[in-house]
Structures are given as structure tokens and as C-alpha cells.
C-alpha atoms as a PDB file:
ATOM      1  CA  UNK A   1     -48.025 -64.055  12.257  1.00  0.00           C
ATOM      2  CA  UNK A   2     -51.322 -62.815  12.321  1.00  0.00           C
ATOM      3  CA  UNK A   3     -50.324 -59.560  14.648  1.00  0.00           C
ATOM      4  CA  UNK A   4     -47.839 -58.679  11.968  1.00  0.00           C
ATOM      5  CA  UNK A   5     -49.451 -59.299   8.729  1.00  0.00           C
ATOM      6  CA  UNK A   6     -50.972 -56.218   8.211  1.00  0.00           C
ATOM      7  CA  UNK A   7     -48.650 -53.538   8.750  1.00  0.00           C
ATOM      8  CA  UNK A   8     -45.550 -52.436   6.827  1.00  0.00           C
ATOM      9  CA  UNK A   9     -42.092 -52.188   8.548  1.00  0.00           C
ATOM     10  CA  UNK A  10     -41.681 -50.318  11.440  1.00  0.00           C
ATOM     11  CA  UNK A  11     -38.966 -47.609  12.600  1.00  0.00           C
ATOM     12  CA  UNK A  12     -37.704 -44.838  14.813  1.00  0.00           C
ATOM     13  CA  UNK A  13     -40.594 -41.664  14.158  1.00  0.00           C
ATOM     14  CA  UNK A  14     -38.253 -40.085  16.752  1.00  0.00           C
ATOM     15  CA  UNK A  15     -35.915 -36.841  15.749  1.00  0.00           C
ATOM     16  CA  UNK A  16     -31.943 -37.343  16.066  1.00  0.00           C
ATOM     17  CA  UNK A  17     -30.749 -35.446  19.068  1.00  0.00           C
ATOM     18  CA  UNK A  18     -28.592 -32.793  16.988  1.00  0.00           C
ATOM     19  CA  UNK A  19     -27.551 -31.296  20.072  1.00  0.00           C
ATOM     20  CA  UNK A  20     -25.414 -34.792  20.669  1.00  0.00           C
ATOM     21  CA  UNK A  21     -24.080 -35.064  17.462  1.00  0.00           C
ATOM     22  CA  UNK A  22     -23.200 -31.977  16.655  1.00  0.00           C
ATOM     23  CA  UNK A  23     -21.220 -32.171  20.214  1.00  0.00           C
ATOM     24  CA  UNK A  24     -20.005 -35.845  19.281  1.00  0.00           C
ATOM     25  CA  UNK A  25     -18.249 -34.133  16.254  1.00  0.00           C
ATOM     26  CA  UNK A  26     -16.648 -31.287  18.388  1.00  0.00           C
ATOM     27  CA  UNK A  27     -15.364 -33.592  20.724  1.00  0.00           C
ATOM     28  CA  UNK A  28     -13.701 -35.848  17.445  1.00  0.00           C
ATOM     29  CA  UNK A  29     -12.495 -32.987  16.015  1.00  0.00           C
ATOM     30  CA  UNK A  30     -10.887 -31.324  19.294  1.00  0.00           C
ATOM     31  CA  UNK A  31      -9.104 -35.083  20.662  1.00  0.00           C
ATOM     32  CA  UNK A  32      -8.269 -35.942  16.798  1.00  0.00           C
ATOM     33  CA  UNK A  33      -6.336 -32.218  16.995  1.00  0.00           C
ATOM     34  CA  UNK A  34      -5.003 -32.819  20.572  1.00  0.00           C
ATOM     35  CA  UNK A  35      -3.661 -36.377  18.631  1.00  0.00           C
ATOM     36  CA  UNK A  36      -1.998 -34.843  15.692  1.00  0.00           C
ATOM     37  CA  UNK A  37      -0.130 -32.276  17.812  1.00  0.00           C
ATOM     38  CA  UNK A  38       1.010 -34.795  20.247  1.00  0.00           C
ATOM     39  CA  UNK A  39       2.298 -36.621  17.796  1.00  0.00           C
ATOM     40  CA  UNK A  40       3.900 -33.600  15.945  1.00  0.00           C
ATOM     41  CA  UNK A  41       5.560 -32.876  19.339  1.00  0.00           C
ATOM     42  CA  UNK A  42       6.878 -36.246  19.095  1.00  0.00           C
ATOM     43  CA  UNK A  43       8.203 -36.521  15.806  1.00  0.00           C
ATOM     44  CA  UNK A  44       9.868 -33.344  16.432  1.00  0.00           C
ATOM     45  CA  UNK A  45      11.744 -34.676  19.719  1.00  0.00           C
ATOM     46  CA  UNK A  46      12.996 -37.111  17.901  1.00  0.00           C
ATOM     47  CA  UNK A  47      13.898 -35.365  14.605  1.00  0.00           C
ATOM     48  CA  UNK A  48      16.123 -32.868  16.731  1.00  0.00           C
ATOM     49  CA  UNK A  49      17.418 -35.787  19.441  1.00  0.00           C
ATOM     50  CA  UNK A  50      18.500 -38.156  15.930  1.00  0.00           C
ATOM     51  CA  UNK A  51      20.621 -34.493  14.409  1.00  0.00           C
ATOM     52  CA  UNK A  52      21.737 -33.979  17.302  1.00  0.00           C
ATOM     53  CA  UNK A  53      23.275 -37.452  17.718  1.00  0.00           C
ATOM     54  CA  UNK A  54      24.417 -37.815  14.048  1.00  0.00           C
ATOM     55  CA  UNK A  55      25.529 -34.419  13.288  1.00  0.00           C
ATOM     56  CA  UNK A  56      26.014 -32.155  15.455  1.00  0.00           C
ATOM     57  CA  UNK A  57      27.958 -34.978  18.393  1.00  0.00           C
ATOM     58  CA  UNK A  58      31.460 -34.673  18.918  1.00  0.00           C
ATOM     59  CA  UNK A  59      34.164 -35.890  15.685  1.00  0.00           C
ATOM     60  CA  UNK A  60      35.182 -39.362  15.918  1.00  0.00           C
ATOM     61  CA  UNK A  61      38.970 -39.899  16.134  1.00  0.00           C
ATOM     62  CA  UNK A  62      39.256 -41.203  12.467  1.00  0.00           C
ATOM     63  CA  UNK A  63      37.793 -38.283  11.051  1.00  0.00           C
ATOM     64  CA  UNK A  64      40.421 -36.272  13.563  1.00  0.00           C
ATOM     65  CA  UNK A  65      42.582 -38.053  11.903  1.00  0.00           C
ATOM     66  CA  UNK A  66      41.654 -37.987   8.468  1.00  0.00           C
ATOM     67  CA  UNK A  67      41.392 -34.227   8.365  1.00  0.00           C
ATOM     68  CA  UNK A  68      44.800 -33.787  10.113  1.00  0.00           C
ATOM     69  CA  UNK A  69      46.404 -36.068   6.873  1.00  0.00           C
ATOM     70  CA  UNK A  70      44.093 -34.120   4.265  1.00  0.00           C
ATOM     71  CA  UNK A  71      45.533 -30.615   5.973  1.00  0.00           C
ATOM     72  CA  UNK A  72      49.227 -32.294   6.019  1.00  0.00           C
ATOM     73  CA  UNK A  73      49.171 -33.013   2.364  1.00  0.00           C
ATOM     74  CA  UNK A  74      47.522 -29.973   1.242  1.00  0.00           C
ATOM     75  CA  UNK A  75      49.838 -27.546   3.483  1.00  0.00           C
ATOM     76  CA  UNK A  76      53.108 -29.008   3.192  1.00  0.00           C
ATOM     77  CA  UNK A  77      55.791 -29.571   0.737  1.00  0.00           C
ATOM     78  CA  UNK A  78      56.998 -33.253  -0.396  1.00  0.00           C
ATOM     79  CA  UNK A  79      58.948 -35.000  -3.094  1.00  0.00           C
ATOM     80  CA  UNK A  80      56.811 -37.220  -5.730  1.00  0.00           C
ATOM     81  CA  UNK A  81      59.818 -38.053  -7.514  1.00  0.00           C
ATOM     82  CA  UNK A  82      63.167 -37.102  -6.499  1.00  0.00           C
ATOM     83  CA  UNK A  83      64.697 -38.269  -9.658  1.00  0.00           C
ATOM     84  CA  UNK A  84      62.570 -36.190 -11.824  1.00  0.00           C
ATOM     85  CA  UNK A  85      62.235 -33.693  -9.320  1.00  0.00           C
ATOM     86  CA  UNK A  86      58.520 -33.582  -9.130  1.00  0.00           C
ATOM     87  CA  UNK A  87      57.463 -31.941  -5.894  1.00  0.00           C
ATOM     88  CA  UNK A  88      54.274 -31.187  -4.480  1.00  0.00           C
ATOM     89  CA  UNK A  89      53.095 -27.495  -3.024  1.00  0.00           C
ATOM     90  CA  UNK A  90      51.328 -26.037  -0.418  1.00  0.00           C
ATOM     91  CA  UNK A  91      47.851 -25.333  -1.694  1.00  0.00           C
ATOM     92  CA  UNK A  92      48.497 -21.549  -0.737  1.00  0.00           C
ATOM     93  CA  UNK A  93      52.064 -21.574  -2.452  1.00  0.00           C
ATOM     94  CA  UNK A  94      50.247 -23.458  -5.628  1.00  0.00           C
ATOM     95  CA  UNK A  95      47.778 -20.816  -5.815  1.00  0.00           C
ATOM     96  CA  UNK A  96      50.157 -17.983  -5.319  1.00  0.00           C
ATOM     97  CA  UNK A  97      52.037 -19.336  -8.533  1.00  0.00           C
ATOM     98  CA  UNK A  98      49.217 -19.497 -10.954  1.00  0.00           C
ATOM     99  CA  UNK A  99      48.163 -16.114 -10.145  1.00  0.00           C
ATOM    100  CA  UNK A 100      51.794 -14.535 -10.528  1.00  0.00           C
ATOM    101  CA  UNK A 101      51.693 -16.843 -13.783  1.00  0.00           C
ATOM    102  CA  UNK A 102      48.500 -15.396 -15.259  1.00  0.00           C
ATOM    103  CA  UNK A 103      49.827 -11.978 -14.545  1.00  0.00           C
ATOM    104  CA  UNK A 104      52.740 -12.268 -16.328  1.00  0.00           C
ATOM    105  CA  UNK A 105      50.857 -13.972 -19.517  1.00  0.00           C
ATOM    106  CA  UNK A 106      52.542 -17.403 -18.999  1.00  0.00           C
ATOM    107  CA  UNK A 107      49.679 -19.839 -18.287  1.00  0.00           C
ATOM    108  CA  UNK A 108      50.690 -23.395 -18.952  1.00  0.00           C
ATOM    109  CA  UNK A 109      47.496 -24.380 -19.798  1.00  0.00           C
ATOM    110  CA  UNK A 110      45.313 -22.434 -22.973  1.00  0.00           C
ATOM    111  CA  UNK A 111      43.298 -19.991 -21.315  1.00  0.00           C
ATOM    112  CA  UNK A 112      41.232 -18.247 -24.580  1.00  0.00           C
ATOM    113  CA  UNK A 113      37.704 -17.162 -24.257  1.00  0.00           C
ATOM    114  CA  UNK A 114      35.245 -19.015 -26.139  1.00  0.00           C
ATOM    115  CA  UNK A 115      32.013 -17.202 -27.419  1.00  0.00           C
ATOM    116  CA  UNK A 116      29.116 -18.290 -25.815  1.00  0.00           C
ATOM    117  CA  UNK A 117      25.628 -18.317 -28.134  1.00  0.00           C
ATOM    118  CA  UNK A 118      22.201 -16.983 -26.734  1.00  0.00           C
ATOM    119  CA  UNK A 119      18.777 -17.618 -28.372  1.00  0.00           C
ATOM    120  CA  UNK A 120      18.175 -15.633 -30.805  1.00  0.00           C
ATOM    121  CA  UNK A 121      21.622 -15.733 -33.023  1.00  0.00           C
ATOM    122  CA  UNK A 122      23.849 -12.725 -30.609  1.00  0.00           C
ATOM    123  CA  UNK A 123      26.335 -13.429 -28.374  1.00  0.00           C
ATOM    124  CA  UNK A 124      26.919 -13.063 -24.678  1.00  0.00           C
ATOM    125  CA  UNK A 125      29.723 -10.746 -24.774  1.00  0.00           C
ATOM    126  CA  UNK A 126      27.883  -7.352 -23.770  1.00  0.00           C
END
């Protein structure tokens, strides 16, 4: 105790070696870069390995199948009703009806124009 008594706390008088840290933080920097683009390069595999596998793999024979029945009932002709002779068109055919409808003026359905407002009181009809 009586070595110690007399003088305050002691510590390092020495300089840091700046030359170490300053190459202590290039090397972080450069392996913390070499990190984050490894696993970049990852992520990526896997991003385009996962769309490849759900989206761009070959159809499954359901959805074969559902989009043959979905192109049967919207390309072919077939009785609803045969009593009240209710039939259902071709898309193509139902298309080709309304438009030779509309041309002759004989829409089933009202087809008026309605005004449409804009800010500021006018119309849209320029």
C-alpha cells in the first residue's frame, strides 16, 4: 500500500497504431462487402430456382384439363333449356351478334351516354 499511495491512476502514454486500425477497418469493410454479395448471389439463386419451379415448370394435368373445359364451353354451342329454347354461343358467335346488333340500333340492353362532371362545373364532352 505504501508503493501506491502516492500516485494517481496509471495508463497507456503510448499512441494508437493508426496504421492498424485504419487497416482493421478496410479489412471489415472489404469481408463485410464480400458477405453481402455472397449472400445477394444467394438469394438470387434461389429467387430464380423457386420461379422457375412454381411458374414457369410444366402445366399440371388438372389445369390441362381445366382449360380444355373452360375453351369447350366458351367455343361451342349447347342447349340450357330445350324447352324454352335457351342456348348458349360461341364466345366469337356472341360477340359477332352484339356488334351486328349495335349497328343496326337494336341493343337489348339501354346503351345512352351519361354526362360525366369535371371540377370546376363543365363537362367532359369536348
Amino acid at each position: 500500500m505504501g508503493e501506491t499511495a502516492g500516485r494517481g491512476p496509471e495508463f497507456d502514454r503510448s499512441e494508437p497504431n493508426v496504421r492498424f486500425i485504419a487497416l482493421f477497418g478496410a479489412a471489415t469493410l472489404a469481408l463485410l462487402a464480400v458477405v453481402i454479395f455472397g449472400i445477394q448471389s444467394y438469394f438470387d439463386r434461389l429467387l430464380e430456382r423457386e420461379v422457375y419451379v412454381k411458374v414457369l415448370a410444366p402445366e399440371s394435368q388438372a389445369l390441362k384439363d381445366l382449360r380444355a373445359r373452360e375453351d369447350e364451353a366458351l367455343h361451342s354451342y349447347r342447349y340450357i333449356d330445350r324447352e324454352k329454347g335457351m342456348v348458349r354461343l360461341p364466345i366469337d358467335r356472341a360477340m359477332q351478334l352484339l356488334l351486328e346488333d349495335d349497328a343496326r340500333g337494336r341493343l337489348k340492353y339501354p346503351q345512352r351516354p351519361a354526362r360525366v362532371e369535371v371540377e370546376g362545373g363543365g363537362d367532359a364532352s369536348n
